[in-house]
Protein backbone atom coordinates (compact mmCIF):
# COMPACT_ATOMS: atom_id res chain seq x y z
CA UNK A 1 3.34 11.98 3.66
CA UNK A 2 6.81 13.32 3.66
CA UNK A 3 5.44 16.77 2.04
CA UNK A 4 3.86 18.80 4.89
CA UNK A 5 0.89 21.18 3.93
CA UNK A 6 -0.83 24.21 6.37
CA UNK A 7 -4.41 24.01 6.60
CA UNK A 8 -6.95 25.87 8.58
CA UNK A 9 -7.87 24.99 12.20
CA UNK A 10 -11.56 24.10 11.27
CA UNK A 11 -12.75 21.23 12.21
CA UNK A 12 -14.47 18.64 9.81
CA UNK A 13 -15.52 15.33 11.53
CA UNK A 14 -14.11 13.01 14.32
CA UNK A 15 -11.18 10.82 13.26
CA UNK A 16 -10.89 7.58 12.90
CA UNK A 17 -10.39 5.20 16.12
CA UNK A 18 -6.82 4.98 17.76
CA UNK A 19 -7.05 1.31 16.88
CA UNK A 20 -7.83 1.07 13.20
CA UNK A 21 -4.94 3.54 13.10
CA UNK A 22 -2.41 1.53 14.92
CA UNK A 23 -4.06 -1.98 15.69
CA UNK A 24 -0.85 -3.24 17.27
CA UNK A 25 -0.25 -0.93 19.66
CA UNK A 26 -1.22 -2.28 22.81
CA UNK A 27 -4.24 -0.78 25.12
CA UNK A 28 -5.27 2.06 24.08
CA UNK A 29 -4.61 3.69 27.94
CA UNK A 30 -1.45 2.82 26.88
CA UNK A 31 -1.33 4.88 23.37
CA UNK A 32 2.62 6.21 23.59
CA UNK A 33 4.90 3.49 24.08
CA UNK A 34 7.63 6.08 24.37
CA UNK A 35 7.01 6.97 27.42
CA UNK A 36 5.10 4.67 29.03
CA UNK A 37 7.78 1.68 28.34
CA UNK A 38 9.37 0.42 31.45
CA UNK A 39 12.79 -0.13 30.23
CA UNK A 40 12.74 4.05 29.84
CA UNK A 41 11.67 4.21 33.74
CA UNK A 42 15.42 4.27 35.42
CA UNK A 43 16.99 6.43 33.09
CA UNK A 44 16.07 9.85 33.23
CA UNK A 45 18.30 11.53 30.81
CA UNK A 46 16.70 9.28 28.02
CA UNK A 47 13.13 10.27 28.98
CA UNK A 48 14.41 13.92 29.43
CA UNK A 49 15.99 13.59 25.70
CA UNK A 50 13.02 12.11 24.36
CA UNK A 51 10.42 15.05 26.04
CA UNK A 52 12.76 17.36 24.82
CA UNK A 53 12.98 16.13 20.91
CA UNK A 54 8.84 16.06 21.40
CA UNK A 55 8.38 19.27 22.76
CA UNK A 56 10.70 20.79 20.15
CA UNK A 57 9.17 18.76 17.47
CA UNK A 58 5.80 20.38 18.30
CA UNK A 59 6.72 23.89 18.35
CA UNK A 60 8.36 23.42 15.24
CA UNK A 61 5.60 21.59 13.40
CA UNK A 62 2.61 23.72 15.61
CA UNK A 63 1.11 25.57 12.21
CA UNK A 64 1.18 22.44 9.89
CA UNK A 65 -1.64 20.08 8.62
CA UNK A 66 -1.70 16.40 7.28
CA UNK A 67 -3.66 16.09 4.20
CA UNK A 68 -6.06 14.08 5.04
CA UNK A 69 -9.50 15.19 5.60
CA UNK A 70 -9.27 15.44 9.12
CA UNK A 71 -6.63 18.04 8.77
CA UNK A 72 -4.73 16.12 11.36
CA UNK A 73 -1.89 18.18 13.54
CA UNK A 74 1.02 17.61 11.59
CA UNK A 75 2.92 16.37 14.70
CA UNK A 76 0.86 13.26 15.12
CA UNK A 77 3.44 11.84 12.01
CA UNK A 78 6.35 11.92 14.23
CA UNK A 79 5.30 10.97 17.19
CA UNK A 80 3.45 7.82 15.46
CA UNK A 81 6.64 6.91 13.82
CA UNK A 82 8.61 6.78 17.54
CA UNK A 83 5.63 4.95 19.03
CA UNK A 84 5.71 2.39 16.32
CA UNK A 85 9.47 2.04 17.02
CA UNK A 86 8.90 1.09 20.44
CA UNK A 87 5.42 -0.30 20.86
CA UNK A 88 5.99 -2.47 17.68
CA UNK A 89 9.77 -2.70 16.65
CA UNK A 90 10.98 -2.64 20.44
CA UNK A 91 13.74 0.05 19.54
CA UNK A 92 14.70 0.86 23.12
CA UNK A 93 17.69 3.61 21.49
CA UNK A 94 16.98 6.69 22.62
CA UNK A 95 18.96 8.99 20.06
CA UNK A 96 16.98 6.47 17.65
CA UNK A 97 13.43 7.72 19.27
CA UNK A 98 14.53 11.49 19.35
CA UNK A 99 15.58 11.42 15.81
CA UNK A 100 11.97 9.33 15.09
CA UNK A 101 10.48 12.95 16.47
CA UNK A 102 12.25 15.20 14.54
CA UNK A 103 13.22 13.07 11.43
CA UNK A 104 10.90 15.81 9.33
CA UNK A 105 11.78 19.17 11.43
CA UNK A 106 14.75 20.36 9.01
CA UNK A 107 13.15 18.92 5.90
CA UNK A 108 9.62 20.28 6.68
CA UNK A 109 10.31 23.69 9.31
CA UNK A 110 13.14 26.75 9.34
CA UNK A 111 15.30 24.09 11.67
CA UNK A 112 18.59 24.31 10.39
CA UNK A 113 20.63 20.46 10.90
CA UNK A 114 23.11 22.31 12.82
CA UNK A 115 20.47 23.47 15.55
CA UNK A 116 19.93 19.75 15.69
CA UNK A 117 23.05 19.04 16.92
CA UNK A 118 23.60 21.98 18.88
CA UNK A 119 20.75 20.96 20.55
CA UNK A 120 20.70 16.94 20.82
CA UNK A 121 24.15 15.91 19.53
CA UNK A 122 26.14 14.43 16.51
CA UNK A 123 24.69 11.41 16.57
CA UNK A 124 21.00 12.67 15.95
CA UNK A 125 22.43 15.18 13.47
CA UNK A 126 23.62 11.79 11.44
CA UNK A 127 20.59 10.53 12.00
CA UNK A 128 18.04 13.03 11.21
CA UNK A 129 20.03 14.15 8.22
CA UNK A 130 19.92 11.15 6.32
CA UNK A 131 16.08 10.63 6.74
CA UNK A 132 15.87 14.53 5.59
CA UNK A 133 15.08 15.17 1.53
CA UNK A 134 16.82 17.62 -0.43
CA UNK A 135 14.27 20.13 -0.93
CA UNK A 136 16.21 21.93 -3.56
CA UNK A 137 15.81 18.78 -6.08
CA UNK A 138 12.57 17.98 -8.20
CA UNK A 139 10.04 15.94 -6.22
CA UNK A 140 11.07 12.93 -8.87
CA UNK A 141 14.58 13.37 -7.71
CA UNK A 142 14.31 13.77 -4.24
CA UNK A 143 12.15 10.31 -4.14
CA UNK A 144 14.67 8.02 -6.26
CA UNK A 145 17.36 9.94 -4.11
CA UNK A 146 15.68 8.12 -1.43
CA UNK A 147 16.01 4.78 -3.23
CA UNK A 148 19.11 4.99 -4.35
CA UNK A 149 20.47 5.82 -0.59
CA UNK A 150 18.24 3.80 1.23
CA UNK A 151 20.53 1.03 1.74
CA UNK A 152 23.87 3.56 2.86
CA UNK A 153 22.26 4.93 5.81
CA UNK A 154 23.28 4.13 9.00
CA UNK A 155 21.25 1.08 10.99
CA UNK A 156 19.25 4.07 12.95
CA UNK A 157 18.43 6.02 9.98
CA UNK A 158 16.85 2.77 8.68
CA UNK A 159 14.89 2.21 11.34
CA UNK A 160 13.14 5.51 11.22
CA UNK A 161 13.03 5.42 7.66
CA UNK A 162 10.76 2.11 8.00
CA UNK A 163 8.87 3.09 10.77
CA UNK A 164 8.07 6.41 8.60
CA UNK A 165 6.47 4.36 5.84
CA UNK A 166 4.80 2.04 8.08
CA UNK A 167 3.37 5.00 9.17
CA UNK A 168 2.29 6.88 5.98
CA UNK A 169 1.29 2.98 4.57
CA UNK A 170 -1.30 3.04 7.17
CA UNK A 171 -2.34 6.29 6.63
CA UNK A 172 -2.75 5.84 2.83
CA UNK A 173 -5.05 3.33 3.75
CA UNK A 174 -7.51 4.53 6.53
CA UNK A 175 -6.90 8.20 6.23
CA UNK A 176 -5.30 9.10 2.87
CA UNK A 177 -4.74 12.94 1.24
CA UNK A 178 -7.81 14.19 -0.07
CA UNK A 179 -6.59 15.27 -3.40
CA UNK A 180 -4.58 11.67 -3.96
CA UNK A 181 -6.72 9.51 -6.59
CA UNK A 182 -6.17 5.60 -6.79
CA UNK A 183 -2.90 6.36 -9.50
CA UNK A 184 -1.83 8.51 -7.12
CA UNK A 185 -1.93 5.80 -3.61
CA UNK A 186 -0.53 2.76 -6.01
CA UNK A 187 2.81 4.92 -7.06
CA UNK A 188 3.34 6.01 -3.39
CA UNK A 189 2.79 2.38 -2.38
CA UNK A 190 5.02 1.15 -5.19
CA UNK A 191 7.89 3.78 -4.44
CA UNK A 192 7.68 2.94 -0.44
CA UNK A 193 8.06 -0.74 -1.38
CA UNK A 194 11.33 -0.15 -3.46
CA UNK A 195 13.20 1.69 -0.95
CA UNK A 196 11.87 -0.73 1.94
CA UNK A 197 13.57 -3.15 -0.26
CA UNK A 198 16.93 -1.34 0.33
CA UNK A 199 16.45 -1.53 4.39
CA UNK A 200 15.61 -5.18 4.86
CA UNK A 201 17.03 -7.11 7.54
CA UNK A 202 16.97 -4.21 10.43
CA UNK A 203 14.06 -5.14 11.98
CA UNK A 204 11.42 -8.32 11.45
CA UNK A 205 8.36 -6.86 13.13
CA UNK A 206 7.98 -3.62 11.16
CA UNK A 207 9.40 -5.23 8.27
CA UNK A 208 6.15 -7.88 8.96
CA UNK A 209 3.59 -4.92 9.33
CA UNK A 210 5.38 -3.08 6.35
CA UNK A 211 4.91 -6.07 4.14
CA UNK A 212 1.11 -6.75 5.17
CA UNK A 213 -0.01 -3.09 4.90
CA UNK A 214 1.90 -2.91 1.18
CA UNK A 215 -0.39 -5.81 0.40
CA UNK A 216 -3.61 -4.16 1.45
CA UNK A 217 -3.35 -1.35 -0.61
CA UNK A 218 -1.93 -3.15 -3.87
């Protein structure tokens, strides 16, 4: 989820299927909308911007785990949460994407929010800094922060924010922390549905898949 933990390289067992992952996502030749979507293919600064934000998203994130039993690369999260911005919300915004890939980089790494906008502008900086926690405040704190400023972000920041717990919904579900029991899954669920309640009306098809995966799991 939002807290990032380092786990060994080791192996354990073959993840689960692309598709039970992301079953809307289109062929799974196709598995990253952000780059492969055709509306990116005559502007090259965009696709530049976007490599960019990946690449530096990876180096930053290269030594951290998900939680799940798979130990997945931490870097998977972001780049799930852009692809489900394009391939599912059609978000064509490319400071939207780039902030998608590093929305957890200053909350998560040693990236500072003014290398952010040294390196990709003012507008990511905004961006990227209101889907970043205060790390400095109790874990209680930081998460009704997020409720209680939810609905003052900026349309872009919302975006990310719900295709971040679309993301971590469907993760709860198919590939969940290993030390989260069932009390543990139905408050995350419960919190993610009260600050999706503070970003409704941005965009109907996440808001759709957000809504069904909330009612799988409760």
């Amino acid at each position: 989820m939002q807290d990032s933990v380092n786990f060994s390289n080791e192996e354990t067992e073959q993840p689960p299927p692309y598709r039970e992952l992301y079953p809307n996502s289109g062929e799974i030749n196709q598995q990253c909308s952000v780059c492969s979507t055709n509306q990116f293919a005559s502007d090259s600064e965009s696709i530049l911007r976007i490599l960019k934000a990946c690449d530096f998203a990876a180096q930053r994130h290269s030594f951290q785990r998900r939680k799940d039993v798979h130990q997945t690369p931490y870097i998977n999260h972001p780049i799930g949460v852009a692809n489900i911005l394009v391939g599912e919300g059609g978000v064509m915004d490319s400071a939207t994407i780039v902030s998608a890939l590093l929305h957890d980089t200053v909350e998560d790494t040693s990236t500072t929010i003014d290398e952010i906008e040294e390196i990709f502008g003012s507008e990511v900086r905004t961006i990227v800094e209101q889907c970043t926690d205060d790390k400095t405040l109790p874990r209680q704190a930081r998460k009704q922060a997020q409720i209680d400023n939810a609905a003052s972000h900026c349309t872009k920041a919302k975006l990310v924010h719900l295709a971040d717990k679309l993301y971590n919904l469907r993760d709860l579900e198919k590939n969940p922390p290993v030390t989260w029991d069932a009390r543990r899954k139905k408050e995350y669920v419960s919190w993610s549905k009260e600050v999706i309640s503070r970003l409704k009306g941005i965009n109907e098809a996440i808001e759709r898949e957000l809504e069904n995966a909330i009612n799988r799991l409760l």
